[in-house]
Protein backbone atom coordinates (compact mmCIF):
# COMPACT_ATOMS: atom_id res chain seq x y z
CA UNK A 1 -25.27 7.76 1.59
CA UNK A 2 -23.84 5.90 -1.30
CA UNK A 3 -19.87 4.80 -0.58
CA UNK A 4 -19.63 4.80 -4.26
CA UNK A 5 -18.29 7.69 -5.99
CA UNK A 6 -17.61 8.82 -9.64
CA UNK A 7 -14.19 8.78 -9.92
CA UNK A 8 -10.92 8.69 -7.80
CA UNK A 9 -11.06 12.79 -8.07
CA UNK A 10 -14.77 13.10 -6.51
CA UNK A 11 -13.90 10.68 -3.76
CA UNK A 12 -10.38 12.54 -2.89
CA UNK A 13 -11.57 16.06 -2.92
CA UNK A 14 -12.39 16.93 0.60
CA UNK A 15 -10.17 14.79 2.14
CA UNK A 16 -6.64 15.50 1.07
CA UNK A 17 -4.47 18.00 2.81
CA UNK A 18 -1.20 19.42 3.21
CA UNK A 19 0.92 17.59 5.56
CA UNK A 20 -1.46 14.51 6.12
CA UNK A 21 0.03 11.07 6.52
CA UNK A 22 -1.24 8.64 3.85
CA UNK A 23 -0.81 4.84 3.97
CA UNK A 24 -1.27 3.06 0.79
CA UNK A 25 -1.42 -0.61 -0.12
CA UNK A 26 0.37 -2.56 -2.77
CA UNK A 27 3.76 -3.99 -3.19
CA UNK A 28 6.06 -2.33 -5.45
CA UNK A 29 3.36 -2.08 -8.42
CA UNK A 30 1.33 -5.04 -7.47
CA UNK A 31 -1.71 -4.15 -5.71
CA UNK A 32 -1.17 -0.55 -6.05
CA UNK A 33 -4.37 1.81 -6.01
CA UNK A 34 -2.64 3.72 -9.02
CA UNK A 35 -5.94 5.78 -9.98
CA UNK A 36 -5.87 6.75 -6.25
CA UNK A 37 -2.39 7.78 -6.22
CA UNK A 38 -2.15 10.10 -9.84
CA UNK A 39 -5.53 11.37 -8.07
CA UNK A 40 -3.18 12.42 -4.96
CA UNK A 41 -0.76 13.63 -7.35
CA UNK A 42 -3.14 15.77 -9.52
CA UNK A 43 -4.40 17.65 -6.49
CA UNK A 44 -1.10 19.44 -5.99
CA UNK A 45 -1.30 18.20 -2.10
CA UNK A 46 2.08 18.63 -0.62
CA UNK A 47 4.70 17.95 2.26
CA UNK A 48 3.20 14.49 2.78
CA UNK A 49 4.73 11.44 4.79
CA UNK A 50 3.54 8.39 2.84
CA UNK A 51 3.58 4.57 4.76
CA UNK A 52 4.23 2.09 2.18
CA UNK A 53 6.36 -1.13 1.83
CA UNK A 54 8.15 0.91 -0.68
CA UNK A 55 7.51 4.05 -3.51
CA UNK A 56 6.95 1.98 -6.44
CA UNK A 57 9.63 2.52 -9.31
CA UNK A 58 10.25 6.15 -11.10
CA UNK A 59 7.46 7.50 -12.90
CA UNK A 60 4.78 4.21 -11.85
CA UNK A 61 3.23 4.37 -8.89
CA UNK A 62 4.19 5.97 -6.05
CA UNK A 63 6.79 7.29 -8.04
CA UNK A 64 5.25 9.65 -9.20
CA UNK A 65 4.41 11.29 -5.94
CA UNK A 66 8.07 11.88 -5.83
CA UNK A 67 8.58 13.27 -9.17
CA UNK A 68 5.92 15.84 -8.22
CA UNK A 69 7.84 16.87 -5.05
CA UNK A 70 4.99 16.10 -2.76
CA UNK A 71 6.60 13.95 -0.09
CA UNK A 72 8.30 15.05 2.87
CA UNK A 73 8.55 11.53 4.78
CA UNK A 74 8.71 7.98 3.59
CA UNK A 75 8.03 5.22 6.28
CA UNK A 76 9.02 1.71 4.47
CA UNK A 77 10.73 -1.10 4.51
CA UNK A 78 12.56 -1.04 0.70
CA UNK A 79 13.92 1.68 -1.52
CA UNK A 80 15.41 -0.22 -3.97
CA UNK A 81 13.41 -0.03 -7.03
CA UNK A 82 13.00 4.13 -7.32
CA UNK A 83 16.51 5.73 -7.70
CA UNK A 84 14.73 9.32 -7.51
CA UNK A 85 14.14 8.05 -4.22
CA UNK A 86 16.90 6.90 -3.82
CA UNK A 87 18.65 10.06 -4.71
CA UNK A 88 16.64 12.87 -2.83
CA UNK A 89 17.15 10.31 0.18
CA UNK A 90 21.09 10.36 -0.06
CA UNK A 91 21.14 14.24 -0.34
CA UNK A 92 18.91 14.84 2.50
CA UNK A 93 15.56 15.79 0.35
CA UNK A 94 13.90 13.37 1.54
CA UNK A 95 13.08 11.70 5.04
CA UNK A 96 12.97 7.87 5.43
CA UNK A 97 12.36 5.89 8.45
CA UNK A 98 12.96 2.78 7.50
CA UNK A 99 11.39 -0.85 8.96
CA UNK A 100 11.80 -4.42 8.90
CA UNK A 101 8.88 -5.34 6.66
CA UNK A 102 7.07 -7.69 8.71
CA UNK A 103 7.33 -5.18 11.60
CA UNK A 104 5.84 -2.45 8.92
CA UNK A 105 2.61 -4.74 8.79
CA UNK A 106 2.56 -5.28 11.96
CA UNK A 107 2.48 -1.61 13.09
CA UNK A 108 -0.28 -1.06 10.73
CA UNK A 109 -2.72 -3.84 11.79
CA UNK A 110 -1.56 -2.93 15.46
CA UNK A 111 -2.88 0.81 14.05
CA UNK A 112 -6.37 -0.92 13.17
CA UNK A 113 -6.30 -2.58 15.81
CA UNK A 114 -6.29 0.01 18.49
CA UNK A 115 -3.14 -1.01 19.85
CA UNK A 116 -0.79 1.84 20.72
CA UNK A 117 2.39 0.01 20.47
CA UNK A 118 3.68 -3.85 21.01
CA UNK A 119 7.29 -5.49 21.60
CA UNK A 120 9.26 -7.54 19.12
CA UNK A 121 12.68 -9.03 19.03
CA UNK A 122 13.20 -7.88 14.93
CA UNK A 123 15.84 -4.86 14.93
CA UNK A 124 17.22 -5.61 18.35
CA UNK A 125 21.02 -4.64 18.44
CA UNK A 126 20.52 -3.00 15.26
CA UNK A 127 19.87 0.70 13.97
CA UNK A 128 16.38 -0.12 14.08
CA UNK A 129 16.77 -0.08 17.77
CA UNK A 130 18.24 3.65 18.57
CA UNK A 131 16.22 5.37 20.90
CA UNK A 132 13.38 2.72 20.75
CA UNK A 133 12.99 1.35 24.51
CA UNK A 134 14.10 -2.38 25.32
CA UNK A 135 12.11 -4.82 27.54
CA UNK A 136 13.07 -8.31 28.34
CA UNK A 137 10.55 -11.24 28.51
CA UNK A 138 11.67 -14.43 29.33
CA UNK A 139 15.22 -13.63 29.19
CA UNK A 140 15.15 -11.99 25.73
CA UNK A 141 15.43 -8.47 24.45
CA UNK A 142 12.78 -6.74 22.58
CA UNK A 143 12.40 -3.61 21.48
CA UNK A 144 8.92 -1.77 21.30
CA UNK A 145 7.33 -0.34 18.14
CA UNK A 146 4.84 1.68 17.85
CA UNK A 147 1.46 1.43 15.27
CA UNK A 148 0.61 3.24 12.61
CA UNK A 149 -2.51 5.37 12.25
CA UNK A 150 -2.73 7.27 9.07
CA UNK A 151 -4.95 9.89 7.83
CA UNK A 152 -6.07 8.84 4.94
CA UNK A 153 -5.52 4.84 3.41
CA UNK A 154 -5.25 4.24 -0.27
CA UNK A 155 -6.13 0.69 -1.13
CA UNK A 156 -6.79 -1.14 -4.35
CA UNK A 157 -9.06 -4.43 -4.41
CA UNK A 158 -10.16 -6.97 -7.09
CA UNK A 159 -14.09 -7.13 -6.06
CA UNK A 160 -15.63 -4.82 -3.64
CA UNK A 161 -19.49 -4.57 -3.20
CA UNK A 162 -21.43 -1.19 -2.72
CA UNK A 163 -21.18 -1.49 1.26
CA UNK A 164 -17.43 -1.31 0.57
CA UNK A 165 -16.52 -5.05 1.42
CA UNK A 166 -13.55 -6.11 -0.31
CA UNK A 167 -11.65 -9.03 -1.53
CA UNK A 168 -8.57 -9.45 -2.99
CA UNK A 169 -6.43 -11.42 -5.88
CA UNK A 170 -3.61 -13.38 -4.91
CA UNK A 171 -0.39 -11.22 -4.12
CA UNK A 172 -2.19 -8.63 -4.78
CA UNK A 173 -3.44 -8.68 -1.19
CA UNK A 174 -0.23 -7.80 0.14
CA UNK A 175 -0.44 -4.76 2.19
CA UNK A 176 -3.84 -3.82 1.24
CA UNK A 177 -5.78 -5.24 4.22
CA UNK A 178 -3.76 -3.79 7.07
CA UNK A 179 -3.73 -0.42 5.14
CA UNK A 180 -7.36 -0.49 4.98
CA UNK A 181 -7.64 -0.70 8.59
CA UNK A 182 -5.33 1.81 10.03
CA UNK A 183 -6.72 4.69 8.24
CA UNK A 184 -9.06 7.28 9.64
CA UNK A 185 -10.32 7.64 6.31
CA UNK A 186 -10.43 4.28 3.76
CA UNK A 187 -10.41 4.97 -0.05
CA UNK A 188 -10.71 1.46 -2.20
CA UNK A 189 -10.62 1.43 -5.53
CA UNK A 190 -11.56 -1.68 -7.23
CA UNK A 191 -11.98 -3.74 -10.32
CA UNK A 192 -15.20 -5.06 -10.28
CA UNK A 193 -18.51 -3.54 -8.01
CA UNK A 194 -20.96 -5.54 -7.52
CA UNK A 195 -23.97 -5.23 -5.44
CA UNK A 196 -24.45 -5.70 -1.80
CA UNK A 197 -25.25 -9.97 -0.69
CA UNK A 198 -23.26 -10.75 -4.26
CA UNK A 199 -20.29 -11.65 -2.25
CA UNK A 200 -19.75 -14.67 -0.39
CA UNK A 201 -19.34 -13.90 3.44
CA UNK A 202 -16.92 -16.27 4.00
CA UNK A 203 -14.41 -14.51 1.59
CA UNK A 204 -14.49 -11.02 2.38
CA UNK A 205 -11.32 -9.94 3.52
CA UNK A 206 -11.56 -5.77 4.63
CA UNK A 207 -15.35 -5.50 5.98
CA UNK A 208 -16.86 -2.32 4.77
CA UNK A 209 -16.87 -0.79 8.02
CA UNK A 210 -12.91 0.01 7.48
CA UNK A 211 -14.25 1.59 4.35
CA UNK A 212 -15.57 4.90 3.29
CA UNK A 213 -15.18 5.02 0.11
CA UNK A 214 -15.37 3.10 -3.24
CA UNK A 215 -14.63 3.84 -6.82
CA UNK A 216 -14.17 2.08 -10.01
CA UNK A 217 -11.18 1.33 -10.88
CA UNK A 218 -9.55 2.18 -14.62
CA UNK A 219 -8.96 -0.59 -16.69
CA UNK A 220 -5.23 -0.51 -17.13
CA UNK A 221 -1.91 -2.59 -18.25
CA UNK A 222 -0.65 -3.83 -15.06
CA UNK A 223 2.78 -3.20 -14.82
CA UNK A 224 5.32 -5.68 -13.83
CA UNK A 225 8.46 -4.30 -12.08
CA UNK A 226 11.02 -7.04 -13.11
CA UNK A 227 10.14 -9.95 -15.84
CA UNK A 228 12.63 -12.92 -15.50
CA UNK A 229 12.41 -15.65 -18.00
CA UNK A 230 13.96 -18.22 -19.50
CA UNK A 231 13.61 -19.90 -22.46
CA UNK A 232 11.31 -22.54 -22.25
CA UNK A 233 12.57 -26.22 -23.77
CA UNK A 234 11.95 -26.98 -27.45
CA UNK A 235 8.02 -29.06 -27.26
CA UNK A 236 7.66 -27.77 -23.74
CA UNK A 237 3.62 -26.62 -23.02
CA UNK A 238 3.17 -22.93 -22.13
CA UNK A 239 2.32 -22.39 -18.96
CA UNK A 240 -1.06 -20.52 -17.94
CA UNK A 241 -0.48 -16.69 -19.12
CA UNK A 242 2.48 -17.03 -20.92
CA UNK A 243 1.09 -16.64 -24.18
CA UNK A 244 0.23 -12.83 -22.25
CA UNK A 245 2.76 -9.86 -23.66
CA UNK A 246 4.72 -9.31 -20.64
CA UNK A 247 2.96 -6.19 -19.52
CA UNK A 248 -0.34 -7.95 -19.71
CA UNK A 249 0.50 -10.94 -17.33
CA UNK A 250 -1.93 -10.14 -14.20
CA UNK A 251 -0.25 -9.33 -11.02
């Protein structure tokens, strides 16, 4: 059977359920598998606990899974950007669990990895560390964490091929490739599809065995979350992409 489906709807439909855990790539909006996630939202699915390095800002991303009152638990490592979250959060609407980012990835690739749980000296003497138990190697401290398996993993590519292998595009990679691992289920969407063989070996990054899955994605602005700039000096060149409106500039 073809992994490639008609739209992020079709390829959602019989997998998403009340109360599932969903893991989803990106970093704040770059990377995000945003035709993936209004799919998720347009279902009406509910009471969800979402794993992501954070929700995305309000209304963009995963933000809008939290405008829609479909998330029950966030596991992340940031909160900063979405003051919904924020809010329901500080009034108790909301549960977080948060973790040291690096740890975050880690307990995902540990999840596609088969590996129940591992030890790490990030969070020791901390909050983190409450209830979490300590082993000493070597004469240090280190507290165990345990992976991440989710039901369902959202990911969003640059070129995939019809067998589902996928690469990415610069920081876009971020979380995708551990999230496309610990998932019993893998959803890509990506930018271009090409056909199977088009696609160097050598530069696949998620094999398409982690994937069920594949649909096109929309052609879209990318958002950016935060544009600095400053002015550049009179007769200075532009650099590559600047002459891009800032909404345009690829993440």
């Amino acid at each position: 059977m073809s992994k490639l489906k008609s739209g992020a709807a079709a390829a959602l439909q019989d997998v998403l359920r009340d109360g599932m855990t969903l893991a989803v790539g990106g970093f704040g909006l770059s990377g995000i598998p945003a035709d993936l996630i209004e799919a998720v939202r347009d279902s009406g699915v509910k009471d969800l606990t979402v794993v992501s390095n954070n929700m995305g800002v309000d209304g963009k991303g995963l933000g809008v899974l939290i405008e829609a009152g479909q998330v029950r638990k966030v596991i992340a490592s940031y909160v900063g950007e979405n003051k919904l979250f924020a809010e329901q959060y500080l009034a108790g609407q909301l549960e977080v669990e948060f973790t040291p980012q690096g740890t975050l990835a880690e307990r995902l690739r540990a999840g596609g990895a088969g590996i129940p749980a591992f030890y790490t000296k990030t969070g020791v003497g901390t909050l983190i560390a409450e209830d979490k138990p300590l082993a000493e190697f070597d004469g240090e401290t280190y507290l165990q964490e345990r992976a991440i398996t989710a039901d369902l993993a959202l990911v969003h590519a640059h070129t995939a091929d019809t067998d589902g292998n996928l690469t990415y595009r610069y920081t876009a990679r971020n979380f995708n490739p551990v999230v496309a691992t610990a998932g019993a289920v893998t959803v890509a969407e990506a930018e271009v599809i090409v056909e199977p063989g088009a696609l160097d070996p050598n530069h696949i990054v998620t094999p398409g065995v982690y994937v069920q899955r594949l649909v096109q994605a929309d052609a879209r602005v990318k958002d950016i979350e935060q544009r600095t700039v400053r002015t550049r000096p009179a007769g200075a060149a532009a650099a590559p992409g600047a002459e891009l409106p800032a909404a345009a500039v690829p993440a």
